[in-house]
Protein backbone atom coordinates (compact mmCIF):
# COMPACT_ATOMS: atom_id res chain seq x y z
CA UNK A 1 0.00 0.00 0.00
CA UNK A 2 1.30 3.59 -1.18
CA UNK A 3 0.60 5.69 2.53
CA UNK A 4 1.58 8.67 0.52
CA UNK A 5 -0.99 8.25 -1.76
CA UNK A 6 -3.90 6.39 0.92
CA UNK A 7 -3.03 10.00 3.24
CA UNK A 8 -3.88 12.08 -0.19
CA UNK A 9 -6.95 10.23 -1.33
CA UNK A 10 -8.14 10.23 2.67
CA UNK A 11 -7.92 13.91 3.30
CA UNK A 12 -9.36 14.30 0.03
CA UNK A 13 -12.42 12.10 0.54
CA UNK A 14 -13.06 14.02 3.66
CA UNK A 15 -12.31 17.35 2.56
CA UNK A 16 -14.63 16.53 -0.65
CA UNK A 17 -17.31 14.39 1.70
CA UNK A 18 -17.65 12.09 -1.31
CA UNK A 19 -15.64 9.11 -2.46
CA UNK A 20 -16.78 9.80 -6.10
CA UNK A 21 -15.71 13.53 -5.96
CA UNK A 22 -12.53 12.60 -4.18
CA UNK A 23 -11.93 10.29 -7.14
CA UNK A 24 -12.73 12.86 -9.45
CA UNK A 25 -10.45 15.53 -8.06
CA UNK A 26 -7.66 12.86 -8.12
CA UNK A 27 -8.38 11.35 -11.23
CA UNK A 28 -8.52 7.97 -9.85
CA UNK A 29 -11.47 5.52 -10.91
CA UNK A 30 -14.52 5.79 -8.88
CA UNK A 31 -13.72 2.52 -7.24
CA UNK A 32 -10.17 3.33 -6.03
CA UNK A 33 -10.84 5.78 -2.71
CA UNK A 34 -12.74 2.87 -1.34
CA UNK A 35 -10.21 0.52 -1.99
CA UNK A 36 -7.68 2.47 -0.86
CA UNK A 37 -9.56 3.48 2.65
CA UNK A 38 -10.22 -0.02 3.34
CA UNK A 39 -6.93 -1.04 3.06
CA UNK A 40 -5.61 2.11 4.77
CA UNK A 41 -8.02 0.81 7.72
CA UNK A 42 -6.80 -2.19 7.84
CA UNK A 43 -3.22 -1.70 7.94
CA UNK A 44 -3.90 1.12 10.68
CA UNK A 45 -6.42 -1.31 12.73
CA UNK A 46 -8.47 1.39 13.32
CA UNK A 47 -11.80 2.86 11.76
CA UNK A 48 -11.50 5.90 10.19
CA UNK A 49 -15.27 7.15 8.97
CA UNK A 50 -18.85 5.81 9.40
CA UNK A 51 -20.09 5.47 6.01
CA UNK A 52 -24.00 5.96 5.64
CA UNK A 53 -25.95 5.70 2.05
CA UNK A 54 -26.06 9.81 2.74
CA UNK A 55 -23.07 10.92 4.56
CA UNK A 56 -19.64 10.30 5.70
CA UNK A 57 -18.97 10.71 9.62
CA UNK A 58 -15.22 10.84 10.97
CA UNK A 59 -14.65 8.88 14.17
CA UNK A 60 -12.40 10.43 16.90
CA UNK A 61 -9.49 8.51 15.58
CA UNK A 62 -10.08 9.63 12.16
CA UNK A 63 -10.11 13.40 13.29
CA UNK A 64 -7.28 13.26 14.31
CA UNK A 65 -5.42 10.97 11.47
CA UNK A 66 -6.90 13.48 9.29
CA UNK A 67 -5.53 16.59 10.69
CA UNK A 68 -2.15 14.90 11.02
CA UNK A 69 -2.53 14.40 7.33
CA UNK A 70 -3.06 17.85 6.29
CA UNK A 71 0.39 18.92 8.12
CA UNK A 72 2.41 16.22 7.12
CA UNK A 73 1.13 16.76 3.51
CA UNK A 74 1.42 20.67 3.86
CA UNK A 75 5.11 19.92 4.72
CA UNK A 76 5.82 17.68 1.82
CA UNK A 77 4.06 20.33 -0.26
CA UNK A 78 6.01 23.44 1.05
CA UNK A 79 9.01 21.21 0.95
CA UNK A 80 8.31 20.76 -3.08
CA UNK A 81 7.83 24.30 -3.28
CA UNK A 82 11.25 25.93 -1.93
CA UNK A 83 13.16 23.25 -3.76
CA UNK A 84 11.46 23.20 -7.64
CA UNK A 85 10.27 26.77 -7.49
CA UNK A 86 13.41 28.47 -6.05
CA UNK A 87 13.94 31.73 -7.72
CA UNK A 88 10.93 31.13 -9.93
CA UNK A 89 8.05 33.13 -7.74
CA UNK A 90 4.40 31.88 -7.65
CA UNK A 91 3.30 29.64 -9.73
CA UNK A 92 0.21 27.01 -10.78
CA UNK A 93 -3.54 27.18 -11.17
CA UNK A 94 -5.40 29.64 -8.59
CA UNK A 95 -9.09 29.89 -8.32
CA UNK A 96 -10.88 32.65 -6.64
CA UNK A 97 -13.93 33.59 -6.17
CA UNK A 98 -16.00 37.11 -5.19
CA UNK A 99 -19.56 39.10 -5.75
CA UNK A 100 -19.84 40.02 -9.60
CA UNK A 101 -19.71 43.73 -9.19
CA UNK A 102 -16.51 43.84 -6.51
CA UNK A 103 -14.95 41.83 -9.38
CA UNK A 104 -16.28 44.32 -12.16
CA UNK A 105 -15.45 47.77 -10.15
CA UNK A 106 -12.81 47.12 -8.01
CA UNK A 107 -10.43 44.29 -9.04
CA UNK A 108 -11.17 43.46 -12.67
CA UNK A 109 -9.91 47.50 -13.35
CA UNK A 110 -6.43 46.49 -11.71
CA UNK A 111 -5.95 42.75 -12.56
CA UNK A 112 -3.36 42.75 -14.83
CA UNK A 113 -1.47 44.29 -12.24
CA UNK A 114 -0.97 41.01 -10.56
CA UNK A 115 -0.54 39.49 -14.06
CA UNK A 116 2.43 41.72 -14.37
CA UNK A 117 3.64 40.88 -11.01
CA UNK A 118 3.18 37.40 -10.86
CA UNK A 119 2.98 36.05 -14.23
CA UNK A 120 3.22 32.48 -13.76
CA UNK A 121 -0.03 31.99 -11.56
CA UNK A 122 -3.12 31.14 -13.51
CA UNK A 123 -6.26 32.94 -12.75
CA UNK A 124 -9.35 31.52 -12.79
CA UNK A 125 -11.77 34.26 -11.21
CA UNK A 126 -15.74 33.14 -10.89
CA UNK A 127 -18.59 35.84 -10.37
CA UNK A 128 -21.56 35.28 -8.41
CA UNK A 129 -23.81 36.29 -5.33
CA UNK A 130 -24.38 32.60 -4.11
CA UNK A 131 -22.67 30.88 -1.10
CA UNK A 132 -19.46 28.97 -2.41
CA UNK A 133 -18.01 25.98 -0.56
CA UNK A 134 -14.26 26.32 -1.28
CA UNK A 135 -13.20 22.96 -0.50
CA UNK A 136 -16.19 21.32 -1.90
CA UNK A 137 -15.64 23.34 -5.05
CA UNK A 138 -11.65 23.82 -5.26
CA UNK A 139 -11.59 27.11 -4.62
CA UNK A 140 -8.30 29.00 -3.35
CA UNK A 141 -9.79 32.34 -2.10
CA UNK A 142 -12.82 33.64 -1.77
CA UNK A 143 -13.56 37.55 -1.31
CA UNK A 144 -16.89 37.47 1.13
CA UNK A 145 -19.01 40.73 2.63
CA UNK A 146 -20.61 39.94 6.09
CA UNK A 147 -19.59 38.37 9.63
CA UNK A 148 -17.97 35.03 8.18
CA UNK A 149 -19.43 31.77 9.44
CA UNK A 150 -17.01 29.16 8.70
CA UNK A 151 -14.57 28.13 11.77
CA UNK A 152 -12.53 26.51 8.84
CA UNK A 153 -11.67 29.69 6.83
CA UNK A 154 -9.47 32.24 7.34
CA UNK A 155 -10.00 35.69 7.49
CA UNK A 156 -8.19 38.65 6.38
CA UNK A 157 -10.21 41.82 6.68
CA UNK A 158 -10.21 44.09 3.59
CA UNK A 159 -12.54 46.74 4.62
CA UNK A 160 -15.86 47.80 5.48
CA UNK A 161 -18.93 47.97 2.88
CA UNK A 162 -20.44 51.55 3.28
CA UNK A 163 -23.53 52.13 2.77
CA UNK A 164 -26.38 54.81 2.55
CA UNK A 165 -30.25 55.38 2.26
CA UNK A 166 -31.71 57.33 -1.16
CA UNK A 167 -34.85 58.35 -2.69
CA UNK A 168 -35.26 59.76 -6.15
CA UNK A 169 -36.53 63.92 -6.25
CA UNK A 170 -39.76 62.61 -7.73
CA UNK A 171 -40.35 60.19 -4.81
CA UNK A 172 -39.48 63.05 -2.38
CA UNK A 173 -41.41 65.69 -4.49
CA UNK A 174 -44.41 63.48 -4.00
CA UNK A 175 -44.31 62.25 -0.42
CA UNK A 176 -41.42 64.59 1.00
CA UNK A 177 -38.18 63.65 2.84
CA UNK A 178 -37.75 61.97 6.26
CA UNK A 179 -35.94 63.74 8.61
CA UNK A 180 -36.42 61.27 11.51
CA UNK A 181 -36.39 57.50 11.95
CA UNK A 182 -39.71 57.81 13.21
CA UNK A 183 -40.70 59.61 10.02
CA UNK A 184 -40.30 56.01 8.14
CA UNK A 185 -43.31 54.92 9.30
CA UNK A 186 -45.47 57.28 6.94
CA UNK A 187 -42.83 56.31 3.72
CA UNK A 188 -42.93 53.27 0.80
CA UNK A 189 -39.79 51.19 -0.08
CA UNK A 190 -38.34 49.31 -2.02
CA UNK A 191 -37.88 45.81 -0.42
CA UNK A 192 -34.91 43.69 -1.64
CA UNK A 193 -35.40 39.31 -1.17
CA UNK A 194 -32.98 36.81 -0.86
CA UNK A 195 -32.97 34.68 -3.32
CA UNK A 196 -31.59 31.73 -1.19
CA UNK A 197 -34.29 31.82 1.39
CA UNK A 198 -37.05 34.47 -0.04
CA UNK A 199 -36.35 36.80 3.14
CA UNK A 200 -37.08 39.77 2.80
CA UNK A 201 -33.93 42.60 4.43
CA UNK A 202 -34.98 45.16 6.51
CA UNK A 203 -33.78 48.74 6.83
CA UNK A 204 -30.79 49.11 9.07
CA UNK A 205 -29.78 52.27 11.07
CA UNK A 206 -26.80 53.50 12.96
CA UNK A 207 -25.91 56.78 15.14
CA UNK A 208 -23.12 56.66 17.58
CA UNK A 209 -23.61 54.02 19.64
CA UNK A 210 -27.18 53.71 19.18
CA UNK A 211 -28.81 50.78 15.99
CA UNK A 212 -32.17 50.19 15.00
CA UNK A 213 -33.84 47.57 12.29
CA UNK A 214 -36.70 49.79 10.34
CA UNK A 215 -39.62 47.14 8.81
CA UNK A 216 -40.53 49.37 6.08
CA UNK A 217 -44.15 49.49 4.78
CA UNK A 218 -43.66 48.51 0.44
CA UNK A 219 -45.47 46.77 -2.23
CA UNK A 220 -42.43 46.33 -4.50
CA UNK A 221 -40.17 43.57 -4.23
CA UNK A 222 -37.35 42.60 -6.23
CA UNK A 223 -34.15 40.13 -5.10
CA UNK A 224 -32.02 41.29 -8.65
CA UNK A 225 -29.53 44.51 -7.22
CA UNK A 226 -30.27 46.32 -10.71
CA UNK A 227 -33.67 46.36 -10.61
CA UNK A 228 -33.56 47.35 -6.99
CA UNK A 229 -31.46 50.68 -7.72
CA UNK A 230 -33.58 50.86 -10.76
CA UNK A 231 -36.93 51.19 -8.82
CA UNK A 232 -35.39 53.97 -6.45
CA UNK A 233 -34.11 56.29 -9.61
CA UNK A 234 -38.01 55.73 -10.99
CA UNK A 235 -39.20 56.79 -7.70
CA UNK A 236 -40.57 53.43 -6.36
CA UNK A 237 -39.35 54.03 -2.94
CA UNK A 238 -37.03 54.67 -0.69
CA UNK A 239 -33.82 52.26 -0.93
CA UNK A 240 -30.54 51.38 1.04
CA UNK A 241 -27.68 50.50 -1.64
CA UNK A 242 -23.55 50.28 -1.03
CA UNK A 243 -22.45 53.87 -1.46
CA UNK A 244 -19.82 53.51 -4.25
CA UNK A 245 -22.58 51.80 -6.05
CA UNK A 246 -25.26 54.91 -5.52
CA UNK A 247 -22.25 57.35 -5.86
CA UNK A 248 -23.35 57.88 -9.94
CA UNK A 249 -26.65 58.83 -9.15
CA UNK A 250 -26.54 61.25 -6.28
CA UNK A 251 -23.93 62.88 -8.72
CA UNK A 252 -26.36 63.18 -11.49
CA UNK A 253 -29.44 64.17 -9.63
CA UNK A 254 -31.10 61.35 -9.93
CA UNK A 255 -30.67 60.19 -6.28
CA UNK A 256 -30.69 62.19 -3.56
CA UNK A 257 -28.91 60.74 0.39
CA UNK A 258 -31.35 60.94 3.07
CA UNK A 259 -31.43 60.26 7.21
CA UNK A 260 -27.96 61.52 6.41
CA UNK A 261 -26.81 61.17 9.90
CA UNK A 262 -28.50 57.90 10.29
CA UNK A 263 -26.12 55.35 8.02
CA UNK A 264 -27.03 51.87 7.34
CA UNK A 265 -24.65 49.26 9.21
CA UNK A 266 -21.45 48.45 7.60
CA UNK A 267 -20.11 44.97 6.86
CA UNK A 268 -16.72 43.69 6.85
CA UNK A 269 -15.44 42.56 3.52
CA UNK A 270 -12.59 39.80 3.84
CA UNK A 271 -10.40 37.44 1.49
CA UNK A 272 -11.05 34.22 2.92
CA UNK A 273 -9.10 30.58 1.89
CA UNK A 274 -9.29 27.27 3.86
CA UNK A 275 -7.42 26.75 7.10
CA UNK A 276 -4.06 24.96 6.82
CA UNK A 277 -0.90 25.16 8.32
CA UNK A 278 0.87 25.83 4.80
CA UNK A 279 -0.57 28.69 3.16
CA UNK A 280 0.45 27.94 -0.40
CA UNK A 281 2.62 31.07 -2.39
CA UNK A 282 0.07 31.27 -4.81
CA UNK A 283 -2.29 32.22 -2.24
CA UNK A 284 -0.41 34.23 -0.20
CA UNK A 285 0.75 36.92 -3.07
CA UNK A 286 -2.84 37.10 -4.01
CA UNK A 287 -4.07 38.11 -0.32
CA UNK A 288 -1.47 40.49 0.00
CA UNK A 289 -2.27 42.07 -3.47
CA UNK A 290 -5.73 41.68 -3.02
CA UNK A 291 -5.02 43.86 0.62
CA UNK A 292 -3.24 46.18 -0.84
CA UNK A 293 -5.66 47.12 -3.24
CA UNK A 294 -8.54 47.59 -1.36
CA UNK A 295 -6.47 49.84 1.16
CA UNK A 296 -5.72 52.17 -1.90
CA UNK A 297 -9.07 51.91 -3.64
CA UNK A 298 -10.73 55.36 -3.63
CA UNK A 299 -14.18 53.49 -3.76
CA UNK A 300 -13.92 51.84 -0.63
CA UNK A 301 -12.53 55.22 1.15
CA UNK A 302 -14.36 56.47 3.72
CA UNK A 303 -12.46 59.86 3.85
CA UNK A 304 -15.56 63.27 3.15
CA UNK A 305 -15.02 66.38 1.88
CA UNK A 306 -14.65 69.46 3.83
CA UNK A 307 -18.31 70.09 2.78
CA UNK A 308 -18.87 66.65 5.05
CA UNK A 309 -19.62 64.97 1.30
CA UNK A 310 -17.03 62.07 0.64
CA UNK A 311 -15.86 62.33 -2.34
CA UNK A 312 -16.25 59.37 -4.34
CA UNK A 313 -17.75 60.16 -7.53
CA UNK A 314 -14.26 61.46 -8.47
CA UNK A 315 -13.32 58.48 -7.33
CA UNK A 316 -14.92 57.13 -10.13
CA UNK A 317 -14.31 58.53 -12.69
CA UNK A 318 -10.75 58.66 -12.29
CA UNK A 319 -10.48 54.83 -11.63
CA UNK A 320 -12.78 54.26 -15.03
CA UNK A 321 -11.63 57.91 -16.76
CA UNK A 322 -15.43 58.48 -17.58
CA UNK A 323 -18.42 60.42 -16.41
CA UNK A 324 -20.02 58.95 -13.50
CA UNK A 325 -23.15 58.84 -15.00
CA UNK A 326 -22.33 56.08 -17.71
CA UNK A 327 -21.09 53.72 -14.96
CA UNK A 328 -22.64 50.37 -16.29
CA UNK A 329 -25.95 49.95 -14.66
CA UNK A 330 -24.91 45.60 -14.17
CA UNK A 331 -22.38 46.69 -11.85
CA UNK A 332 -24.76 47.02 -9.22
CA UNK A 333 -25.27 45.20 -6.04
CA UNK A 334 -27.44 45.03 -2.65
CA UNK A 335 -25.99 44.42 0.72
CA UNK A 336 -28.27 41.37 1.45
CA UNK A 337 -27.10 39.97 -1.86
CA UNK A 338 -23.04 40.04 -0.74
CA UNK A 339 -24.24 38.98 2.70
CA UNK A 340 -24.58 35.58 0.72
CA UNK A 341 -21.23 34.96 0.91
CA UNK A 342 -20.85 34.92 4.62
């Protein structure tokens, strides 16, 4: 029996909680992991996993042979690494993961910078709102908005997600502008569902030390982030929308910030990979770049004006070197949408 190869196909098979997707990601024949457990089993006289028709269960002892595993196999790995890639930087396949428009305004703009940098590492970078599993789906690094979940990840904090509340001068014209929380009550908006479980997000308020959750009174739903920014420029309602993403609008006219001193709760945005004791290079330089650009982005600032007005539509423009107001209207998103990825 190859123990170098029974420790790889066992960590995978957990890791993968499949012996058919274990077999897969090895490129082994579906019968193989079995095999290869059994006989891994027998020569440790000990059982590893209760196996059900639905799910795979570790016992104690195979907790702990499997996080041996992972070091000894992170050694061998990092080992590798310092002797065949000496002087040769980062190199090899490396899949990430983020929300569509963080890809499309903030690192898509700047990506061939770590092309240039790093030219050996292969991207491959997928778009989405949807919760990603990275182990389950081979994925290096993940960029995720929200409180993050997952004891097995690792987190390294990138910023906050700013946000603000926004009505259109039509809506206002018609009903007027709020100038106190309490004032909500006698307002319409827009309400934004998640698609994963069909709930609906409420309005969220902060001031000082002070928060409060607003149900707002709205016949409009809509869980797609264009629409909902859509439906606030046509004067649908009232709507709470990432700043950087409203910034176009309030420049224009066509949105106008209000409850000013009231802002809706940030969330932390992080670059998040699976725990393990060897962080491969690949993964490392793209953290760090990853860090370093979202410290330098002018549309994550939260620096204002003298005016008290933060300044971010020139942000814009002088990322994209075009008028604010022809910012694609796809690049959109809604806080409860990101909050997926958590």
């Amino acid at each position: 029996m190859d123990r170098f190869q029974a420790m790889q196909v066992f960590t995978k098979v957990v890791e993968m909680k499949s012996f058919s997707r274990a077999a897969d990601a090895l490129d082994l024949p579906r019968a193989s992991p079995t095999t290869i457990i059994k006989k891994l089993e027998a020569h440790l006289q000990v059982r590893l996993m209760q196996r059900t028709t639905r799910r795979l269960n570790l016992t104690p002892e195979g907790a702990e042979y499997y996080e041996r595993c992972v070091r000894i196999l992170a050694e061998i790995d990092e080992t590798e690494d310092l002797l065949v890639n000496t002087g040769k930087g980062p190199r090899g396949r490396l899949r990430v993961d983020m929300p569509a428009s963080i890809g499309r305004l903030i690192v898509m703009p700047r990506i061939e910078d770590f092309r240039e940098r790093f030219p050996n590492v292969n991207l491959m970078i997928g778009f989405g709102d949807k919760r990603v599993d990275l182990i389950q789906e081979g994925v290096d690094c993940a960029i995720r908005v929200g409180e993050l979940e997952d004891s097995s990840l690792v987190p390294r904090r990138l910023g906050n997600l700013l946000t603000l509340t926004a009505a259109s001068p039509e809506y206002i014209r018609r009903f007027g502008e709020p100038r106190r929380i309490e004032d909500l009550e006698q307002h319409l908006a827009v309400h934004y569902f998640s698609s994963r479980t069909g709930r609906i997000t409420n309005f969220s308020f902060e001031k000082g030390d002070g928060s409060t959750d607003v149900k707002m009174t709205g016949a409009l739903s809509v869980n797609d982030a264009d629409a909902y920014v859509m439906c606030g420029v046509s004067g649908a309602g009232l709507i709470q929308a990432p700043r950087f993403m409203l910034a176009p609008y309030l420049q224009s006219g066509e949105l106008v910030e209000i409850l000013a001193d009231w802002k809706p709760r940030t969330m932390p945005i992080a670059a998040v990979y699976p725990h393990n004791r060897h962080l491969a290079p690949k993964v490392r330089v793209f953290v760090e770049w990853i860090a370093e650009l979202f410290d330098k982005c002018p549309l994550m600032s939260d620096e204002v004006d003298s005016d008290g007005r933060c300044p971010i539509s020139h942000s814009i423009r002088s990322m994209f070197q075009m008028d604010p107001r022809v910012v694609p209207h796809h690049s959109a998103i809604h806080p409860a949408a990101l909050e997926t990825h958590a």
